[in-house]
PDB file of N, CA and C in Angstrom:
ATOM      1  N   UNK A   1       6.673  -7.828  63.551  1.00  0.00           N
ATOM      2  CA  UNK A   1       5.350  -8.281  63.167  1.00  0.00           C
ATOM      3  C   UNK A   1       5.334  -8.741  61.710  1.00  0.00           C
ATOM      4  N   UNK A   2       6.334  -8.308  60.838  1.00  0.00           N
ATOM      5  CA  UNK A   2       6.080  -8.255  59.424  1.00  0.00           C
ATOM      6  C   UNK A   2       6.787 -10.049  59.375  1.00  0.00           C
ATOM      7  N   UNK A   3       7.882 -10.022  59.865  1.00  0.00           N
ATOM      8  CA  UNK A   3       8.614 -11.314  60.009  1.00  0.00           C
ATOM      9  C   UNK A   3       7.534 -12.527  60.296  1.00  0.00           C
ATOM     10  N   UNK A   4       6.712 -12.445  61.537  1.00  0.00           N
ATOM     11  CA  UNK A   4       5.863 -13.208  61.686  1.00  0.00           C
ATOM     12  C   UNK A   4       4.470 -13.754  60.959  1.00  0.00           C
ATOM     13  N   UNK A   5       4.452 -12.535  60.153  1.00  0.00           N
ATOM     14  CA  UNK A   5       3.224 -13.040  59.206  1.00  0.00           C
ATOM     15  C   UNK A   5       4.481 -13.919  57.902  1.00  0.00           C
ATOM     16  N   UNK A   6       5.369 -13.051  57.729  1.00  0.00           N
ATOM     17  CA  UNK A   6       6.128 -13.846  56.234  1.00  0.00           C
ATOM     18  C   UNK A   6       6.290 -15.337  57.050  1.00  0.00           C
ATOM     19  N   UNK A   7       6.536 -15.062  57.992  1.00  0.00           N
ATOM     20  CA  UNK A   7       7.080 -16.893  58.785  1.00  0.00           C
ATOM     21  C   UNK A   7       5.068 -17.869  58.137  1.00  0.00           C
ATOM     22  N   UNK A   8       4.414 -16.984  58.979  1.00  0.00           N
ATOM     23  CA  UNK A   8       3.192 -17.727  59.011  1.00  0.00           C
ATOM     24  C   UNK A   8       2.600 -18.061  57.369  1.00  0.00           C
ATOM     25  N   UNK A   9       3.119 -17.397  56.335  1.00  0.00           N
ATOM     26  CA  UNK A   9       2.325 -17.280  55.298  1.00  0.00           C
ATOM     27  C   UNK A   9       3.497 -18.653  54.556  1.00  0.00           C
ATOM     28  N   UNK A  10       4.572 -18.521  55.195  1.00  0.00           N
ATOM     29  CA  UNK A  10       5.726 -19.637  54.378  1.00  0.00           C
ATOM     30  C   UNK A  10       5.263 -20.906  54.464  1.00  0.00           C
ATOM     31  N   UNK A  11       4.682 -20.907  55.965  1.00  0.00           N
ATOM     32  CA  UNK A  11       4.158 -22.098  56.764  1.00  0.00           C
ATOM     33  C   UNK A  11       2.842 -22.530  55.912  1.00  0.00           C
ATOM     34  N   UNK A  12       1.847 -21.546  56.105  1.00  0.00           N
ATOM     35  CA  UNK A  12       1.294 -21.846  55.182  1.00  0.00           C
ATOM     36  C   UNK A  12       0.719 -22.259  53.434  1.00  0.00           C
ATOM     37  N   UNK A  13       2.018 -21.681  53.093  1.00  0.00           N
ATOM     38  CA  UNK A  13       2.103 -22.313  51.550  1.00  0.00           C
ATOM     39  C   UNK A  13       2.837 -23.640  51.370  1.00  0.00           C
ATOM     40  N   UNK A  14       3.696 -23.979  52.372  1.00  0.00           N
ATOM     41  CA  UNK A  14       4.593 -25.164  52.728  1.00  0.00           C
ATOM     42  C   UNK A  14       3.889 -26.146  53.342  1.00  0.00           C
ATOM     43  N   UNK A  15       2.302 -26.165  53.438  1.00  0.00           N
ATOM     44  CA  UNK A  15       0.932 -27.111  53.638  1.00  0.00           C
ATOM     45  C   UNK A  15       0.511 -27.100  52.466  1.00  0.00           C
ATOM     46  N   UNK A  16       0.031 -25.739  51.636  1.00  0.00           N
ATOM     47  CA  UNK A  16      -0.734 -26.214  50.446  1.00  0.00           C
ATOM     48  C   UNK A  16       0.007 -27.063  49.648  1.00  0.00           C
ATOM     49  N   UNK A  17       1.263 -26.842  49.496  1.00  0.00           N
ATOM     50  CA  UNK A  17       2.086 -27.529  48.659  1.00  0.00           C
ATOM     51  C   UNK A  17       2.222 -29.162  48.741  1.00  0.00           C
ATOM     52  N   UNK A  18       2.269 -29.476  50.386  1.00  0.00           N
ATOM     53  CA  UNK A  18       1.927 -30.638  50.923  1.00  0.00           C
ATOM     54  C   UNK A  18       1.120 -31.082  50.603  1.00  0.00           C
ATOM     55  N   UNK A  19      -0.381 -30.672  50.823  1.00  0.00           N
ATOM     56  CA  UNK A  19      -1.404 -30.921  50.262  1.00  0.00           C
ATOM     57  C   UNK A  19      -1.595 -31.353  49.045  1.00  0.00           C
ATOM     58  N   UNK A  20      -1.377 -30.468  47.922  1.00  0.00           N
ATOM     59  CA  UNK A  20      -1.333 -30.759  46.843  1.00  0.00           C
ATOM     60  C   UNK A  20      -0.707 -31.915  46.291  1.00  0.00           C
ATOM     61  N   UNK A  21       0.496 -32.424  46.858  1.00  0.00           N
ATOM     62  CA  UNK A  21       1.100 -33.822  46.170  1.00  0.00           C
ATOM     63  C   UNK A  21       0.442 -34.960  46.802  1.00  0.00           C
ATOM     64  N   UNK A  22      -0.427 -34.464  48.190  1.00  0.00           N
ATOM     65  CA  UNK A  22      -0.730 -35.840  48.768  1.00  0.00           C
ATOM     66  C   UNK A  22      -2.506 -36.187  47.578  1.00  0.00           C
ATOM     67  N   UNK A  23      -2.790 -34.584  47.031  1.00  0.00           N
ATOM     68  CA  UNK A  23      -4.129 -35.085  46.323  1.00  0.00           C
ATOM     69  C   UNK A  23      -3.912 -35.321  44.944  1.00  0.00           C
ATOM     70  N   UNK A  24      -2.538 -35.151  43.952  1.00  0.00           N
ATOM     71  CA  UNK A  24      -2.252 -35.951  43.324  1.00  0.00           C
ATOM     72  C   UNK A  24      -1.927 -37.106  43.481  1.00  0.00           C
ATOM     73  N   UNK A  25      -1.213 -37.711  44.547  1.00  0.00           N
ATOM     74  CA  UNK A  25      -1.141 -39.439  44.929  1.00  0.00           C
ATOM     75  C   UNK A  25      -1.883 -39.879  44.796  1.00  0.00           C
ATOM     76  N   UNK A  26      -3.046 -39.477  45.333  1.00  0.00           N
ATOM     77  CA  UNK A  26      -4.272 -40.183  45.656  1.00  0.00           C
ATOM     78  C   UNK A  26      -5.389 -40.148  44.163  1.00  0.00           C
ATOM     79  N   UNK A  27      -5.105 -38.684  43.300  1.00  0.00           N
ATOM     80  CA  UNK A  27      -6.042 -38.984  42.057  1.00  0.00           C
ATOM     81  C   UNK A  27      -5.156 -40.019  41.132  1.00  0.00           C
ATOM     82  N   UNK A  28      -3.811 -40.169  41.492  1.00  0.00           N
ATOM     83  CA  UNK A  28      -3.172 -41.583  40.866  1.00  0.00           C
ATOM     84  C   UNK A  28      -3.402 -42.881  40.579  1.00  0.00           C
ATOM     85  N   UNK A  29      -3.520 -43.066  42.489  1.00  0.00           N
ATOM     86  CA  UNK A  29      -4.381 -44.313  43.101  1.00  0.00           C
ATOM     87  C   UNK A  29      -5.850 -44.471  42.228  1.00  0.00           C
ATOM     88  N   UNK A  30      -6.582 -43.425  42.710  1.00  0.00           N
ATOM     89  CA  UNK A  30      -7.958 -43.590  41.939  1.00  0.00           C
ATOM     90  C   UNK A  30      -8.192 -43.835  40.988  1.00  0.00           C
ATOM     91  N   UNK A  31      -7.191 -43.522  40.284  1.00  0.00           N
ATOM     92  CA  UNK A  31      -7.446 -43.641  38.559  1.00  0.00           C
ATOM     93  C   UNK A  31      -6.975 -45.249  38.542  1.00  0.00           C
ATOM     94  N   UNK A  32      -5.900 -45.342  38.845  1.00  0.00           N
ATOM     95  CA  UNK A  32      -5.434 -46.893  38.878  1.00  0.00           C
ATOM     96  C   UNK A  32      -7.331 -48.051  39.303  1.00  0.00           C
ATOM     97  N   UNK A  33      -7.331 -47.469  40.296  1.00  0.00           N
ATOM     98  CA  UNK A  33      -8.174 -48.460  41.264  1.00  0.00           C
ATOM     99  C   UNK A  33      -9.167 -48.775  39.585  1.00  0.00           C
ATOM    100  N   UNK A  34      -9.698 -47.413  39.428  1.00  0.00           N
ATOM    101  CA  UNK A  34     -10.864 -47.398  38.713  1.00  0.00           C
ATOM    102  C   UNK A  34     -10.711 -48.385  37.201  1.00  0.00           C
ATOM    103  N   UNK A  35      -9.374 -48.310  36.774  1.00  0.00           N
ATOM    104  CA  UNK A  35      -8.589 -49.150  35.559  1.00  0.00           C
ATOM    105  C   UNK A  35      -9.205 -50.813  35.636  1.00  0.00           C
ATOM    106  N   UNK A  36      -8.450 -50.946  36.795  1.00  0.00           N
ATOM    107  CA  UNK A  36      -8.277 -52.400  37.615  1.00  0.00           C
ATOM    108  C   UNK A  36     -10.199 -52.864  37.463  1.00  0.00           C
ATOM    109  N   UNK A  37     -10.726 -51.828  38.707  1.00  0.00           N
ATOM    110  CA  UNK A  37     -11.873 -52.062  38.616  1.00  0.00           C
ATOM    111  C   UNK A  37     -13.086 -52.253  37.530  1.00  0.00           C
ATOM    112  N   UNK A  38     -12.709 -51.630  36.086  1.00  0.00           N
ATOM    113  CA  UNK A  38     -12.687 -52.053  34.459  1.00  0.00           C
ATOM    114  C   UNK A  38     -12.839 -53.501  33.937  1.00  0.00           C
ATOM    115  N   UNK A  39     -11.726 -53.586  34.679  1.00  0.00           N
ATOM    116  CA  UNK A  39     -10.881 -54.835  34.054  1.00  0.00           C
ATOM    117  C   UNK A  39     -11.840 -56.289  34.899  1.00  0.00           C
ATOM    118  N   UNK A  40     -11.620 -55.985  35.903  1.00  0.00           N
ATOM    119  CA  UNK A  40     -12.317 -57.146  36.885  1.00  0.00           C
ATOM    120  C   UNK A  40     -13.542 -57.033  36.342  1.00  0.00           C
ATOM    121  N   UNK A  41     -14.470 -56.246  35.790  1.00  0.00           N
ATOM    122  CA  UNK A  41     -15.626 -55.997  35.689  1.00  0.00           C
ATOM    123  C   UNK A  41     -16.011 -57.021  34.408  1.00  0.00           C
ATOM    124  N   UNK A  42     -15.126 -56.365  33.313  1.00  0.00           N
ATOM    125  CA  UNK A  42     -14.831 -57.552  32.260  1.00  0.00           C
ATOM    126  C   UNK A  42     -15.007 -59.074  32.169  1.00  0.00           C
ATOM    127  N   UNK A  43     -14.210 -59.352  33.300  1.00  0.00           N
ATOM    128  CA  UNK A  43     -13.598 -60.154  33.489  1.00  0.00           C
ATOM    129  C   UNK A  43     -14.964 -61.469  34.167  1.00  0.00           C
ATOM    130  N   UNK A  44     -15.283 -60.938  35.127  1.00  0.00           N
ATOM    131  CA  UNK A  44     -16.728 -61.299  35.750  1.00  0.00           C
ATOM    132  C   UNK A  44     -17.763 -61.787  34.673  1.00  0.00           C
ATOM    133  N   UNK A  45     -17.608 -60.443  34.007  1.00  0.00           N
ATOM    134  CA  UNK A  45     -19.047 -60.894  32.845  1.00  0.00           C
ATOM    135  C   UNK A  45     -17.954 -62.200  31.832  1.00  0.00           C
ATOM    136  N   UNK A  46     -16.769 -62.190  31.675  1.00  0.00           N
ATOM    137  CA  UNK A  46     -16.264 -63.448  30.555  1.00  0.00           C
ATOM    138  C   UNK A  46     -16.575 -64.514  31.377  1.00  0.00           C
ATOM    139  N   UNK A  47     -16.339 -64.419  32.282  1.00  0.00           N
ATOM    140  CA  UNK A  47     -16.527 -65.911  33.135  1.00  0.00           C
ATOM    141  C   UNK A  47     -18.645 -66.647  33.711  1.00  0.00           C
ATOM    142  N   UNK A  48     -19.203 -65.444  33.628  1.00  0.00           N
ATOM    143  CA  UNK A  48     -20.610 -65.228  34.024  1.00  0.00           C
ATOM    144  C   UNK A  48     -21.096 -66.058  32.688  1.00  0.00           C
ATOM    145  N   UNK A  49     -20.662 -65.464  31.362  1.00  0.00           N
ATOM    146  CA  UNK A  49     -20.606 -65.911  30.396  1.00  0.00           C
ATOM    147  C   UNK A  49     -20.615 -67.736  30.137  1.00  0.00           C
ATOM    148  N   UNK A  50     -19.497 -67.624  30.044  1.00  0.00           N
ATOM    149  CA  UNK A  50     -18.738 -69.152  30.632  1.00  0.00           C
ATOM    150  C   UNK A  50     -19.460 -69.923  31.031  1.00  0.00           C
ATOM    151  N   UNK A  51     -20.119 -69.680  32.432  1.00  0.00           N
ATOM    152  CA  UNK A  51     -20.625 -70.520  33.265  1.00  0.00           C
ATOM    153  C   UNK A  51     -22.084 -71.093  32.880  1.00  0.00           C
ATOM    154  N   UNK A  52     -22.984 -69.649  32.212  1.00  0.00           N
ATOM    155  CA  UNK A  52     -23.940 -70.111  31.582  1.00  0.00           C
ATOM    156  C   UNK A  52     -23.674 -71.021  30.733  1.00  0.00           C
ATOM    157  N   UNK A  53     -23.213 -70.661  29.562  1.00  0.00           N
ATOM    158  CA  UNK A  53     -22.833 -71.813  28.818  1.00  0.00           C
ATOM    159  C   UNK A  53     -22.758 -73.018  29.118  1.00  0.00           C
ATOM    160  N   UNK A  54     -21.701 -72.649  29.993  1.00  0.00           N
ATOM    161  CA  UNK A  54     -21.764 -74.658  30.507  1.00  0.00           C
ATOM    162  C   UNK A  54     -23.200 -75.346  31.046  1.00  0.00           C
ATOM    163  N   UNK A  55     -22.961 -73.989  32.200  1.00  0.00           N
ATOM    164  CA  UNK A  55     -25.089 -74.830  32.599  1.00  0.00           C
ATOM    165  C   UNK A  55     -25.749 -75.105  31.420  1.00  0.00           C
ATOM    166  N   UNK A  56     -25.847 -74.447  30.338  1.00  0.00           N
ATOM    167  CA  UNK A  56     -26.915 -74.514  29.801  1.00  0.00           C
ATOM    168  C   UNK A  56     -26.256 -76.071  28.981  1.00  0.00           C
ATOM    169  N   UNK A  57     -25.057 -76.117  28.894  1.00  0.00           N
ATOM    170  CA  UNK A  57     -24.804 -77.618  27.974  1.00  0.00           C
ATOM    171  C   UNK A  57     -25.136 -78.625  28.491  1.00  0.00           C
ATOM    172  N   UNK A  58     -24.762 -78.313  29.979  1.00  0.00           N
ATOM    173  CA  UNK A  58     -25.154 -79.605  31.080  1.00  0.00           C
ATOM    174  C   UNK A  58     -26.249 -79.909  31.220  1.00  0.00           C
ATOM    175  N   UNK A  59     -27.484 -78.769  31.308  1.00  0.00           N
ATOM    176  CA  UNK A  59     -29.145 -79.078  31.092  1.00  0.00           C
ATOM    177  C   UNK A  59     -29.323 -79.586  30.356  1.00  0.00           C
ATOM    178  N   UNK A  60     -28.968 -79.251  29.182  1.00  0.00           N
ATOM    179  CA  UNK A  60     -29.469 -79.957  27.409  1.00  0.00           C
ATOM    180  C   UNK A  60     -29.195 -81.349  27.097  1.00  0.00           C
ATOM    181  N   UNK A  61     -27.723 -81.934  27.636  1.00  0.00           N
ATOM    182  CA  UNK A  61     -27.112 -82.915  27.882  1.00  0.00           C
ATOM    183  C   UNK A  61     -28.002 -83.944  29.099  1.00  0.00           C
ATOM    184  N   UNK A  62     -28.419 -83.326  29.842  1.00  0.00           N
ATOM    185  CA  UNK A  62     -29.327 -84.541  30.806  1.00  0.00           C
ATOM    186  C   UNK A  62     -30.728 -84.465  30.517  1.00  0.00           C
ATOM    187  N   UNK A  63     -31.123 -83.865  29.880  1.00  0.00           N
ATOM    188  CA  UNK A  63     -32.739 -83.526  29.194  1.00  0.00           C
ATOM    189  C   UNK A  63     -33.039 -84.400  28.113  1.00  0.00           C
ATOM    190  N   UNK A  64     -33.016 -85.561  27.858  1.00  0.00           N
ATOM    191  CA  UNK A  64     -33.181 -86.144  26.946  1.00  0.00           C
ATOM    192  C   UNK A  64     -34.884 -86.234  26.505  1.00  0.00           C
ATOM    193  N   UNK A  65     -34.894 -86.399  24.941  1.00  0.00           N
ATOM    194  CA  UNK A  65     -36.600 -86.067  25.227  1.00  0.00           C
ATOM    195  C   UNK A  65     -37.198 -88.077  25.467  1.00  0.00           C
ATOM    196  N   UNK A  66     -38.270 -87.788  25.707  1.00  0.00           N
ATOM    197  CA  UNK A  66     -39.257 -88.553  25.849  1.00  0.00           C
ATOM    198  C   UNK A  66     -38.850 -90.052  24.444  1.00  0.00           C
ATOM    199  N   UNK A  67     -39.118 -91.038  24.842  1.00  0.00           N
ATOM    200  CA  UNK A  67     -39.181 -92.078  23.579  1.00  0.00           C
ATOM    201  C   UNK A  67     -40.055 -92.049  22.243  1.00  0.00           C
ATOM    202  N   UNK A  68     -41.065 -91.471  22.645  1.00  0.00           N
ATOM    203  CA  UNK A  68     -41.831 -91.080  21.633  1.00  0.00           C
ATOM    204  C   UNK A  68     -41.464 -89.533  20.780  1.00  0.00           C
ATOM    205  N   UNK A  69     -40.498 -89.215  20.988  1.00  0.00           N
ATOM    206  CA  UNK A  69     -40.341 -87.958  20.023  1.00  0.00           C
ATOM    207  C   UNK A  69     -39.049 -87.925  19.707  1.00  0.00           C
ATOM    208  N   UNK A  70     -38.398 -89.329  19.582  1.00  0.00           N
ATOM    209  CA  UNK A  70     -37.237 -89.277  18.653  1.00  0.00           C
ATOM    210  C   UNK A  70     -37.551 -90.224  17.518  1.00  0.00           C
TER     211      UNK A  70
END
């Protein structure tokens, strides 16, 4: 009986252990993802940026005023 619990308790620390590297992989991944996901975020607003700009040059550029107010 004593054999069978040491078997069962081996078994069972030979999961947590499992466990444990598969939930460091994964807080690896996450951290990565979350980096990346930073970065793209950045990245969105430089270009969001950008784009206004241009709209707004392209409006200003075809908006010419009236003959009487130059």
């Amino acid at each position: 009986m004593n054999e069978e619990i040491s078997a069962r308790l081996a078994a069972v620390e030979s999961n947590a252990a499992h466990l444990e590297h598969h939930v460091e992989q994964l807080n690896g991944v996450i951290i990565e993802q979350g980096k990346l996901l930073e970065r793209l975020k950045k990245e969105v607003m430089r270009q969001s940026t950008a784009m206004e700009t241009i709209e707004m040059e392209r409006i200003k550029a075809n908006n010419t005023k009236p003959p009487h107010y130059q």
